[in-house]
Structure formats: C-alpha cells, structure tokens
C-alpha atoms as a PDB file:
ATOM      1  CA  UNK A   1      13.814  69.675 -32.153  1.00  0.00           C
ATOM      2  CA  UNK A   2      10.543  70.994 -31.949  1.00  0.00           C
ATOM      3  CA  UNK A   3       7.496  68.948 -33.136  1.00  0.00           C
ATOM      4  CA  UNK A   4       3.925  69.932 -33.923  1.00  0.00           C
ATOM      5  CA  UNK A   5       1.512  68.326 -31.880  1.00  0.00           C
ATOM      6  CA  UNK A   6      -1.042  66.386 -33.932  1.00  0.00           C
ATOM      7  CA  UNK A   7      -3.632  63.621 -33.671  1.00  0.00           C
ATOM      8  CA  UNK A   8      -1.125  61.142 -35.255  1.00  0.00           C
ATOM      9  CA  UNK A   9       1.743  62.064 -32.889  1.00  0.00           C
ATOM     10  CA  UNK A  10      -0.595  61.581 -29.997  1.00  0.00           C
ATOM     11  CA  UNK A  11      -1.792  57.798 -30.677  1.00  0.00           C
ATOM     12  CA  UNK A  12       2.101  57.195 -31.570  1.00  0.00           C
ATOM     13  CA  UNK A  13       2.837  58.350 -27.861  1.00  0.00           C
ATOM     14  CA  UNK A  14       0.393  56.194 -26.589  1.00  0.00           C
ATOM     15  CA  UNK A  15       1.065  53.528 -28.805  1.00  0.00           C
ATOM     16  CA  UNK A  16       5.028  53.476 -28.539  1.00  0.00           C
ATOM     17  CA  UNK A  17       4.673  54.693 -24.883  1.00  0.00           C
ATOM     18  CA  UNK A  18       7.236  57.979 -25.972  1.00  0.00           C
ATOM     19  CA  UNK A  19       9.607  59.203 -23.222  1.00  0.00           C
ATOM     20  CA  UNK A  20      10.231  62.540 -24.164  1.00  0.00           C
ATOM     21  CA  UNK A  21      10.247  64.653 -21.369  1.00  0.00           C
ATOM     22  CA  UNK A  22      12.902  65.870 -18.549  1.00  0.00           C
ATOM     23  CA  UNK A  23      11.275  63.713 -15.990  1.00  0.00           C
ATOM     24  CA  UNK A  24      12.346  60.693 -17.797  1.00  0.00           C
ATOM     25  CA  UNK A  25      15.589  61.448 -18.114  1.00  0.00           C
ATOM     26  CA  UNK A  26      18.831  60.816 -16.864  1.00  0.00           C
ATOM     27  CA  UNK A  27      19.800  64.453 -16.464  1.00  0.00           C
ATOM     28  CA  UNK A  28      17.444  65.318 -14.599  1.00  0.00           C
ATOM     29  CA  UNK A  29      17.737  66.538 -11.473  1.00  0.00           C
ATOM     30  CA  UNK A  30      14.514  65.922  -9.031  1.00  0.00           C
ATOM     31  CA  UNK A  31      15.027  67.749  -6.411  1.00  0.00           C
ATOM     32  CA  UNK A  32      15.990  71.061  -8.237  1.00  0.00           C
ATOM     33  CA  UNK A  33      13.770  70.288 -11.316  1.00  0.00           C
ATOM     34  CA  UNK A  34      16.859  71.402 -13.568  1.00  0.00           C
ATOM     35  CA  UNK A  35      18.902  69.430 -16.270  1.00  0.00           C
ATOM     36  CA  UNK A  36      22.292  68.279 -14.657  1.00  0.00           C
ATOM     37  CA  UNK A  37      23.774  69.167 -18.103  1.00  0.00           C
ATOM     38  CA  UNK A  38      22.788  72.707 -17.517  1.00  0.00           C
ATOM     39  CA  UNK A  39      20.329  73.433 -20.112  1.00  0.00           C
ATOM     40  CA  UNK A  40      17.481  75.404 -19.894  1.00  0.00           C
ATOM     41  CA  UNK A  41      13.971  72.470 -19.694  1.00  0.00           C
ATOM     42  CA  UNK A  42      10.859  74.769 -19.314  1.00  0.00           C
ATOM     43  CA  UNK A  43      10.088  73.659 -22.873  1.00  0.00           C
ATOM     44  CA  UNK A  44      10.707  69.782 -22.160  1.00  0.00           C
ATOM     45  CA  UNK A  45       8.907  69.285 -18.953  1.00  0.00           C
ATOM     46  CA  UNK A  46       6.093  67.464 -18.589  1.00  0.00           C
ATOM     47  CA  UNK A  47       3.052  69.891 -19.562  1.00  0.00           C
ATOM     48  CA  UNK A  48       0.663  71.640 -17.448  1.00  0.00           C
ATOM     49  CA  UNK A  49      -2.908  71.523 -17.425  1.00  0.00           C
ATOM     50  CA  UNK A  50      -2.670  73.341 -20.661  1.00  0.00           C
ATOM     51  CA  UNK A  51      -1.752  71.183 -23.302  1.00  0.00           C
ATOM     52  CA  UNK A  52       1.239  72.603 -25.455  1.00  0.00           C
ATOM     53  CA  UNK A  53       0.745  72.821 -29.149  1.00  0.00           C
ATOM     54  CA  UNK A  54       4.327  71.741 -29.624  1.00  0.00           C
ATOM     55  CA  UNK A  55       6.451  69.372 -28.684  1.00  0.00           C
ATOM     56  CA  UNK A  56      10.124  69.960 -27.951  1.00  0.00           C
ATOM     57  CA  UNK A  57      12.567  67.277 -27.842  1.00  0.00           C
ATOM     58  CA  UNK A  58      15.880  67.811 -25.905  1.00  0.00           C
ATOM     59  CA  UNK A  59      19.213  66.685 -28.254  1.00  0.00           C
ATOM     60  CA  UNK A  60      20.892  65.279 -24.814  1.00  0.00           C
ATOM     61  CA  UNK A  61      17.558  63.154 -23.513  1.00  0.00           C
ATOM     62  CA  UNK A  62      18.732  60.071 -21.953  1.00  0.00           C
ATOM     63  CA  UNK A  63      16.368  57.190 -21.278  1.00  0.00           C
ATOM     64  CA  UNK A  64      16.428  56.862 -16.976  1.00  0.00           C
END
C-alpha cells in the first residue's frame, strides 16, 4: 500500500511510534538486507537522506 507522505502522517509516526519499515521486521534479513519472504524492499527500507514523498507499506510486515 502506498501512502502519501503528509504533515498529519508524520506527527502520527511520531506520536504512535509507526514501525513500518523492513528493518523492523521479522523478515528481514540483516546481514543480506533482503526480505526472507523474497520480495523486492527498496521501497520499504528505511529512507535515505532524501526524504521519500511516499510511503510504502509491505502486505507481509511483521512486528520483530
């Protein structure tokens, strides 16, 4: 699911302390930096120094 990334969304982050991306999950591998389910996560890793304009949430996302 992909999500536009507004002012709202960001205090709800903060506020509800979101998990959202790969490195929170439980299919993620570390060491590889790939999904153990096999899906592609470029889109669902933690961002960059460039913040994304979008957020993309991954249907299999598993609290670790």
């Amino acid at each position: 699911m992909i999500v536009a990334r507004t002012e709202r969304l960001e205090k709800e982050i903060v506020e509800h302390r979101l998990a959202y991306t790969c490195e929170r999950c439980a299919h993620f591998e570390p060491i590889s930096g790939r999904c153990a389910s096999g899906y592609p996560n470029e889109d669902h890793r933690e961002p960059g120094p460039e913040p994304r304009r979008s957020l993309v949430f991954c249907k299999e996302f598993e609290l670790a």
